[in-house]
N, C-alpha and C. Protein backbone atom coordinates (compact mmCIF):
# COMPACT_ATOMS: atom_id res chain seq x y z
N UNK A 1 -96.63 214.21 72.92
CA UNK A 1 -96.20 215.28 73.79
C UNK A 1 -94.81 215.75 73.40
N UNK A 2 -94.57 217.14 73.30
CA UNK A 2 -93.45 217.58 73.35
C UNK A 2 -92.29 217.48 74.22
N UNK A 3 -90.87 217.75 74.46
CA UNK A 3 -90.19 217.34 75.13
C UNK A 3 -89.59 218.86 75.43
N UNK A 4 -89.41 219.12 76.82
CA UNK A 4 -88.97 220.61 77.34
C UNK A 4 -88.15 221.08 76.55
N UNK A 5 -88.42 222.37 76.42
CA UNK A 5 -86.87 222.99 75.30
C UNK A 5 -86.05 223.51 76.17
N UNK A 6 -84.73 223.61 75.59
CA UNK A 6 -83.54 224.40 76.17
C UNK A 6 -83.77 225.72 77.44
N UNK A 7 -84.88 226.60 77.00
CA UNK A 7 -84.73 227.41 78.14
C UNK A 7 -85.87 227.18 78.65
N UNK A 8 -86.32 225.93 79.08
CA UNK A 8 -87.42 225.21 80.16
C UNK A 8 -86.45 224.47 81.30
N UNK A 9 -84.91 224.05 81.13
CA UNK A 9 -84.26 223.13 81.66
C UNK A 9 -84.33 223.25 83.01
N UNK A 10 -84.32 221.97 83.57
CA UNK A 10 -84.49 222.23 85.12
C UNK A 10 -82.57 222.54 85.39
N UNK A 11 -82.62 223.07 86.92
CA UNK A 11 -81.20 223.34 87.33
C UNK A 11 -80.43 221.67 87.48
N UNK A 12 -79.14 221.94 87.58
CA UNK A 12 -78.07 221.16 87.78
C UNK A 12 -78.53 219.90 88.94
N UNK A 13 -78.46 220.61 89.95
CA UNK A 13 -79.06 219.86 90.96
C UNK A 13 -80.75 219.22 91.51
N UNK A 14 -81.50 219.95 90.22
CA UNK A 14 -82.83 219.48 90.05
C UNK A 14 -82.60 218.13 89.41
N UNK A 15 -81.76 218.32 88.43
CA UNK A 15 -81.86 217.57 87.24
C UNK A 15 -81.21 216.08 88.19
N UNK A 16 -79.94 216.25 88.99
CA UNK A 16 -79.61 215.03 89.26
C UNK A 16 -80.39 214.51 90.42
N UNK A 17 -81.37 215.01 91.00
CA UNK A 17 -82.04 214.84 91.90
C UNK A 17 -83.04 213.93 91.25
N UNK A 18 -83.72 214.66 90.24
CA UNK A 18 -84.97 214.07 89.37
C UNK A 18 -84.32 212.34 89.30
N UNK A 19 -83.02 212.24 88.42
CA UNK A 19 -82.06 211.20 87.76
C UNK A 19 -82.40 210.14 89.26
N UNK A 20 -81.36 210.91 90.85
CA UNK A 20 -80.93 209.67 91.69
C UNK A 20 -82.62 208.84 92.06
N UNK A 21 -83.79 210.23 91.86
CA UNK A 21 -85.06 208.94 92.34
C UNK A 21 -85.62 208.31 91.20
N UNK A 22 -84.88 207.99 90.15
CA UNK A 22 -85.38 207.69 88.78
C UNK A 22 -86.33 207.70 87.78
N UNK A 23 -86.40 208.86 88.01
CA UNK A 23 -87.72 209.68 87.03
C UNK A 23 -86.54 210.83 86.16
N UNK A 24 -87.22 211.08 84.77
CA UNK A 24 -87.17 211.55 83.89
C UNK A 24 -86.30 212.93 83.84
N UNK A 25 -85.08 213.41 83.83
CA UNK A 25 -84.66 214.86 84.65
C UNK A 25 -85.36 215.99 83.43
N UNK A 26 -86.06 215.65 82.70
CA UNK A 26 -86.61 216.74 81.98
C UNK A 26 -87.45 217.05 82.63
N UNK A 27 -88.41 216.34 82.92
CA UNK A 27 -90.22 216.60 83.35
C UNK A 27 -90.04 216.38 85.05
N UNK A 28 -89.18 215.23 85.62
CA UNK A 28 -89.55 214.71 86.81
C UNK A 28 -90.45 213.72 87.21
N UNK A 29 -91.29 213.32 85.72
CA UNK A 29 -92.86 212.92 86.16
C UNK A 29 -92.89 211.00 85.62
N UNK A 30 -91.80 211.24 84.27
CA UNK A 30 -92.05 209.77 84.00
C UNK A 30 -90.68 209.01 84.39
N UNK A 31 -90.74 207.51 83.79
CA UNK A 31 -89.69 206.78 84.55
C UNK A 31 -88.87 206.53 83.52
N UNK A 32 -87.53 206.92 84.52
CA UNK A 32 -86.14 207.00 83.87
C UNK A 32 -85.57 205.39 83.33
N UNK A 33 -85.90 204.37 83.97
CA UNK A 33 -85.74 203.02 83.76
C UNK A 33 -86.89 202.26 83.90
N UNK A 34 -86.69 201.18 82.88
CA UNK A 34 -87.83 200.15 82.67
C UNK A 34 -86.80 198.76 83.08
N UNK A 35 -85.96 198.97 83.41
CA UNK A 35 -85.71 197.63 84.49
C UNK A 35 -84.66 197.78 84.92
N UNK A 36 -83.89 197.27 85.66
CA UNK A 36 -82.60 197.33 86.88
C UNK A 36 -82.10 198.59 86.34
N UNK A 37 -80.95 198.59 84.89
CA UNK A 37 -80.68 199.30 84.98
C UNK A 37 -81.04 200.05 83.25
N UNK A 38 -81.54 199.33 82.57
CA UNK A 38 -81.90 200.19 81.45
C UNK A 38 -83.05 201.26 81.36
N UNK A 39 -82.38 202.02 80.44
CA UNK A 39 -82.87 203.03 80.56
C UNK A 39 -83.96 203.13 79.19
N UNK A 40 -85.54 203.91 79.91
CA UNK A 40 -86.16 204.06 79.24
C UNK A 40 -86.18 205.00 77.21
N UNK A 41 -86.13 203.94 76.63
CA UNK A 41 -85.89 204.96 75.17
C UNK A 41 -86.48 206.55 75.31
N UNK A 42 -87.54 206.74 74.94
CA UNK A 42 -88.23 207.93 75.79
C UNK A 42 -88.88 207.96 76.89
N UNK A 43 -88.83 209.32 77.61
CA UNK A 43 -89.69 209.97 78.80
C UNK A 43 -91.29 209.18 78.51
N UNK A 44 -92.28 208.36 79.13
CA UNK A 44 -93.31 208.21 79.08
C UNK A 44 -94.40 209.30 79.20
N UNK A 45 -94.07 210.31 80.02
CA UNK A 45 -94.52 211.34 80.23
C UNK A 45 -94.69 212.67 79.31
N UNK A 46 -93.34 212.72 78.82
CA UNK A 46 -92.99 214.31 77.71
C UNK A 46 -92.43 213.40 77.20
N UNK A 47 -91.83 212.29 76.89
CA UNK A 47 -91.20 212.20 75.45
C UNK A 47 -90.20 212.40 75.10
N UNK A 48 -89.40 212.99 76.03
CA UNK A 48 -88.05 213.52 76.23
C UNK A 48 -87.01 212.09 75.39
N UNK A 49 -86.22 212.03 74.61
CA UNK A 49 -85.40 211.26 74.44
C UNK A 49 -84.16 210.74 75.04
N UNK A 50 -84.44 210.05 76.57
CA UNK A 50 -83.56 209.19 77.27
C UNK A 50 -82.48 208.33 77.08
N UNK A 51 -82.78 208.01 75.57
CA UNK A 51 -81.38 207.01 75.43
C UNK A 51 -80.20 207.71 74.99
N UNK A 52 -80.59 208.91 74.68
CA UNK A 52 -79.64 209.86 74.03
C UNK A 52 -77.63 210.06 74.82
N UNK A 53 -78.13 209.79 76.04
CA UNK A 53 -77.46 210.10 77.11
C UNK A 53 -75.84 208.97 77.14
N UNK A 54 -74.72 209.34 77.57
CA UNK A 54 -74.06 207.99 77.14
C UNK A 54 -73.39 207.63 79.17
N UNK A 55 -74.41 206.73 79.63
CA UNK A 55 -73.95 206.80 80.93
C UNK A 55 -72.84 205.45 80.90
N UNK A 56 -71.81 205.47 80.04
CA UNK A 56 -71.59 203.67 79.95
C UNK A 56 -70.59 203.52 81.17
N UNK A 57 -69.68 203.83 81.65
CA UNK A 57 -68.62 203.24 82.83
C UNK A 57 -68.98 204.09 84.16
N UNK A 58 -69.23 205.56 83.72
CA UNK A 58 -68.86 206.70 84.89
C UNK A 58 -69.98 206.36 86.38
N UNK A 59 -72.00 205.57 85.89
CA UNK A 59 -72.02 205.49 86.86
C UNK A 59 -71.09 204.26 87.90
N UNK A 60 -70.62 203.53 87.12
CA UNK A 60 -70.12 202.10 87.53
C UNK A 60 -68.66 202.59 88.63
N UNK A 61 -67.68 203.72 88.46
CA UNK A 61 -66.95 204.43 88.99
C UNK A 61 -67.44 205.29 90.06
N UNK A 62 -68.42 205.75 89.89
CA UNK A 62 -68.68 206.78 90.74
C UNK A 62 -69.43 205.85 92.12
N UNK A 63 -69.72 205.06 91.79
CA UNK A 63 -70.29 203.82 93.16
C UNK A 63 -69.16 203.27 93.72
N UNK A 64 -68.19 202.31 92.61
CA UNK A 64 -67.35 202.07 93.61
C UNK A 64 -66.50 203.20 94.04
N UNK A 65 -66.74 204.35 93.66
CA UNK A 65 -65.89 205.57 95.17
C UNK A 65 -66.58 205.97 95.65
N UNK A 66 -68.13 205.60 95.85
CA UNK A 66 -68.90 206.19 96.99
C UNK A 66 -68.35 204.91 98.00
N UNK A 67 -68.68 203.48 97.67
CA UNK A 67 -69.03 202.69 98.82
C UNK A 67 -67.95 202.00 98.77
N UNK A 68 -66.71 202.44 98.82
CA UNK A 68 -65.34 202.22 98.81
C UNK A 68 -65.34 203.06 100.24
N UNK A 69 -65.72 204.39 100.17
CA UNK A 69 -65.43 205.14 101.06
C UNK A 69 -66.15 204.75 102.08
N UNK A 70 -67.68 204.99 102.09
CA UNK A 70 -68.60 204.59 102.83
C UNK A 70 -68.63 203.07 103.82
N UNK A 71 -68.18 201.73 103.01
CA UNK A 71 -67.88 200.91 103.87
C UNK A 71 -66.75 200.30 103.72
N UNK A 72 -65.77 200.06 102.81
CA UNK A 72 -64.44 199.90 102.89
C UNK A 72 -63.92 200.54 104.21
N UNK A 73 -63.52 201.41 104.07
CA UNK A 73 -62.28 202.94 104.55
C UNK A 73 -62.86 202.52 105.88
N UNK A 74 -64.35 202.35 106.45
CA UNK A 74 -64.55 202.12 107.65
C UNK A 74 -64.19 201.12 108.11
N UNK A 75 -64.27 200.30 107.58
CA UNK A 75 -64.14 199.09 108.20
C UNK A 75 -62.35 198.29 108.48
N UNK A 76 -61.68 199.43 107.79
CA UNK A 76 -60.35 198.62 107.95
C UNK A 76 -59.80 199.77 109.45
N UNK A 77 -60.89 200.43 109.75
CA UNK A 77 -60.74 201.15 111.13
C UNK A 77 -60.41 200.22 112.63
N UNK A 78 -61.72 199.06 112.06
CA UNK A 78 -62.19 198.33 113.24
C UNK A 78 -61.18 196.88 113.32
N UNK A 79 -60.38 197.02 114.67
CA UNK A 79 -59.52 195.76 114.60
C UNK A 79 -59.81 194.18 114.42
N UNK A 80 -61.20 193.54 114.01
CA UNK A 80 -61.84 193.14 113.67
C UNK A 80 -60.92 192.16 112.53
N UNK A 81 -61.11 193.01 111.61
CA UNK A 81 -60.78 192.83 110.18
C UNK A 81 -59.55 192.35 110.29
N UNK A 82 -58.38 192.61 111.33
CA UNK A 82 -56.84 192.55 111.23
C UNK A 82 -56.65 190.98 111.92
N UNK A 83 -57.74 190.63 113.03
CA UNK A 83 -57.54 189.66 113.71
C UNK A 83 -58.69 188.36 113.23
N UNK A 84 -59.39 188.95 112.57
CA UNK A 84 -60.22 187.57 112.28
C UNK A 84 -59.89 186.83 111.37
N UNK A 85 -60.25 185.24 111.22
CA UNK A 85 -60.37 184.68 109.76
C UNK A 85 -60.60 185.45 108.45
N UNK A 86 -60.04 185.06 107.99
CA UNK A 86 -60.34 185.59 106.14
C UNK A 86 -62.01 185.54 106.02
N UNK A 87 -62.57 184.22 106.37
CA UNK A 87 -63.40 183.77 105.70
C UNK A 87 -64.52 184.26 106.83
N UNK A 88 -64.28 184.81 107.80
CA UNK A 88 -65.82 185.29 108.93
C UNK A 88 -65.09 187.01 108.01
N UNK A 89 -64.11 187.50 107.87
CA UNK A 89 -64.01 188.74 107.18
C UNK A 89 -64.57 188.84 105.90
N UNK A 90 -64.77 188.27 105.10
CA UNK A 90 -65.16 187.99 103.48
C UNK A 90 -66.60 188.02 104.15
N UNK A 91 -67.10 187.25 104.48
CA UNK A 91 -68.70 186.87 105.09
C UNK A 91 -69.02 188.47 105.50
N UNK A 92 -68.82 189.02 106.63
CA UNK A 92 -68.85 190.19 107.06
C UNK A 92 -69.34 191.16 105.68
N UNK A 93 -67.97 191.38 105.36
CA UNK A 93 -68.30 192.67 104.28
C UNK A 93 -68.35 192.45 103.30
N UNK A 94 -68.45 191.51 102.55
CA UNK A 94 -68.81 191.01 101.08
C UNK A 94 -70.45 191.16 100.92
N UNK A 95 -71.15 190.91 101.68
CA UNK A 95 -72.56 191.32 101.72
C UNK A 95 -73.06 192.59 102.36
N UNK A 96 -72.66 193.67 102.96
CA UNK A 96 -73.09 194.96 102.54
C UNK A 96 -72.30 195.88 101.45
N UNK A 97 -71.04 194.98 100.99
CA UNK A 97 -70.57 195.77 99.80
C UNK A 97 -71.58 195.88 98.65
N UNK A 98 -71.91 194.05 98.49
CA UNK A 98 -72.47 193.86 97.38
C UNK A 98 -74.22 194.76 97.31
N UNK A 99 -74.76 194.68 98.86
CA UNK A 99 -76.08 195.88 99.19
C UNK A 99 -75.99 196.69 98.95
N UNK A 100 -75.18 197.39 99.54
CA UNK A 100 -74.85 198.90 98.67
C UNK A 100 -74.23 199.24 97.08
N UNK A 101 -73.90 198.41 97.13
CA UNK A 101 -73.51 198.19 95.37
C UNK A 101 -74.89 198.44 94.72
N UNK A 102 -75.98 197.22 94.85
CA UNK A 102 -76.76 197.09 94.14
C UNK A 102 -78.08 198.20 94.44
N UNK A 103 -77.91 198.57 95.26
CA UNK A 103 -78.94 199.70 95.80
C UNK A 103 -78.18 201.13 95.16
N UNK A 104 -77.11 201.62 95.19
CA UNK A 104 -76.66 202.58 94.51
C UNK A 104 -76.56 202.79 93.09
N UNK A 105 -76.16 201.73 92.58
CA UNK A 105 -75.71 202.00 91.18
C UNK A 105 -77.08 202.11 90.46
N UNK A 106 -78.63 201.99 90.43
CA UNK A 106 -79.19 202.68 89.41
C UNK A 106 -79.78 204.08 90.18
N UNK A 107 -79.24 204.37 91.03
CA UNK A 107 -79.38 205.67 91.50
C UNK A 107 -78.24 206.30 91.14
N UNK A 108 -77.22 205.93 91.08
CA UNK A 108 -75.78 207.07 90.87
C UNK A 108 -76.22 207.08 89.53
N UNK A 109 -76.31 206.03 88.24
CA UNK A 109 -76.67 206.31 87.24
C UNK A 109 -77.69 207.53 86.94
N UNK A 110 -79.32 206.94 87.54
CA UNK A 110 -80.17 208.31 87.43
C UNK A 110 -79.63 209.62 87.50
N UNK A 111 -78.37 209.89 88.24
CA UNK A 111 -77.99 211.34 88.99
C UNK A 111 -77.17 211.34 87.82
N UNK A 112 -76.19 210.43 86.96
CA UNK A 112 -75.87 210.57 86.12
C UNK A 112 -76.15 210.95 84.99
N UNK A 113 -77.03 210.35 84.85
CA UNK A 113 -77.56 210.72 83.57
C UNK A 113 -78.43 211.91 83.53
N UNK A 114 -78.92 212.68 84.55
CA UNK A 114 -79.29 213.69 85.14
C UNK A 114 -78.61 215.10 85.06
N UNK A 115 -77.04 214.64 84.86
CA UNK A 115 -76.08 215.56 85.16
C UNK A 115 -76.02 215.32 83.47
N UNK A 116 -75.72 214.34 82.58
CA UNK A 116 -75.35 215.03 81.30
C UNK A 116 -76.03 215.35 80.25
N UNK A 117 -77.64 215.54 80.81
CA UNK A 117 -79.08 215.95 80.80
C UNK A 117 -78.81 217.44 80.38
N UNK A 118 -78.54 218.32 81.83
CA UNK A 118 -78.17 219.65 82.03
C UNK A 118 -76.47 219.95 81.30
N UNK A 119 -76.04 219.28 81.23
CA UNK A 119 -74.90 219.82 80.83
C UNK A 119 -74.70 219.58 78.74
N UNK A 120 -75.86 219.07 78.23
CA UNK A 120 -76.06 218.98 76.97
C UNK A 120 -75.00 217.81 76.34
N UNK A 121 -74.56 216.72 77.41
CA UNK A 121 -73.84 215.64 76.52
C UNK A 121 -74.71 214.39 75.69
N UNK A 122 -74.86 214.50 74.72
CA UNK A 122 -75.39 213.33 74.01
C UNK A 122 -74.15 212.31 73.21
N UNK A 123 -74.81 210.99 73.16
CA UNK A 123 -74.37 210.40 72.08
C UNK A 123 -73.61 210.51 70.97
N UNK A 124 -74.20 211.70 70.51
CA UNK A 124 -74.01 212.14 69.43
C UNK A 124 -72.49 212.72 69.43
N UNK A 125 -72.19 213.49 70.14
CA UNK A 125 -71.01 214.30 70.89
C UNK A 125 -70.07 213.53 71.02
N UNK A 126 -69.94 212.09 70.43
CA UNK A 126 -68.59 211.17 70.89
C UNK A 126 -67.41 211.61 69.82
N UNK A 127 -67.81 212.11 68.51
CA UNK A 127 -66.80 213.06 67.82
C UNK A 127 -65.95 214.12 68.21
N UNK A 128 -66.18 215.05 68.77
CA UNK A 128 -65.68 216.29 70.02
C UNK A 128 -64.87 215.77 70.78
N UNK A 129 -64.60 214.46 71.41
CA UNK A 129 -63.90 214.14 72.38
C UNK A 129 -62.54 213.06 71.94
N UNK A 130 -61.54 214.26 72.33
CA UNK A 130 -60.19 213.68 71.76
C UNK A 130 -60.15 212.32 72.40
N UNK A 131 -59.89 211.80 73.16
CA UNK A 131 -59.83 210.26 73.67
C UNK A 131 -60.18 209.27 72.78
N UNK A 132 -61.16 209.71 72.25
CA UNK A 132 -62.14 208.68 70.93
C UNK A 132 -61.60 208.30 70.19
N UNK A 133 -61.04 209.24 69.39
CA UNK A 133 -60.49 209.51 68.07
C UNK A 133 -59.00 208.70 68.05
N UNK A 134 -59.14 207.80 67.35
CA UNK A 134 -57.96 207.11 67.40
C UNK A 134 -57.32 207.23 65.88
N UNK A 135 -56.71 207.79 65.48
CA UNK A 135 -56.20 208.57 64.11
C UNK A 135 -55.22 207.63 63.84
């Protein structure tokens, strides 16, 4: 099977949509990962070339500032946190950090890799980017 061409591309927000439920942001149809968090070499479906993509730190950042915000920031609201033991506080939120950790991050990835799907970043492209280049 062929793999969608350039002016087949789904939109911006198709594409990271396709990515966060982890299917394929070319087609939508096959699966974006074959386990926790690796990612399928090609689309099973179209064929699309998946590994192409370079998701290496950004989804790992973009989680801890979702659920930094999401349950951190809340929780230092509740006077709770100021008056209890360390160790009933650690207990508390160390286990929906680590839930939401592990439930987000191959979804922020999918949306990631979703996003540099549509925006044409490959692998390949690590030449172009001054940061790299250490002269």
């Amino acid at each position: 099977m062929q793999a969608m061409s350039d002016t087949q591309r789904p939109g911006f927000f198709t594409a990271l949509k396709r990515g966060f439920k982890g299917r394929c942001p070319a087609c939508g149809q096959g699966a974006l990962f074959w386990r926790y968090l690796k990612v399928e070499p090609n689309c099973p479906a179209c064929g699309h070339e998946l590994s192409q993509y370079p998701a290496d730190d950004g989804p790992a950042y973009f989680t801890i500032l979702i659920v930094g915000h999401l349950v951190v920031a809340p929780l230092l609201a509740f006077p709770f946190i100021w008056k209890s033991p360390v160790w009933l506080v650690l207990l508390v939120t160390l286990l929906p950090l680590a839930l939401f950790t592990l439930i987000l991050l191959p979804r922020i990835k999918g949306a990631f890799i979703g996003g540099l799907y549509v925006l044409g970043v490959k692998e390949d492209d690590r030449d172009i980017h001054t940061a790299d280049a250490a002269d």
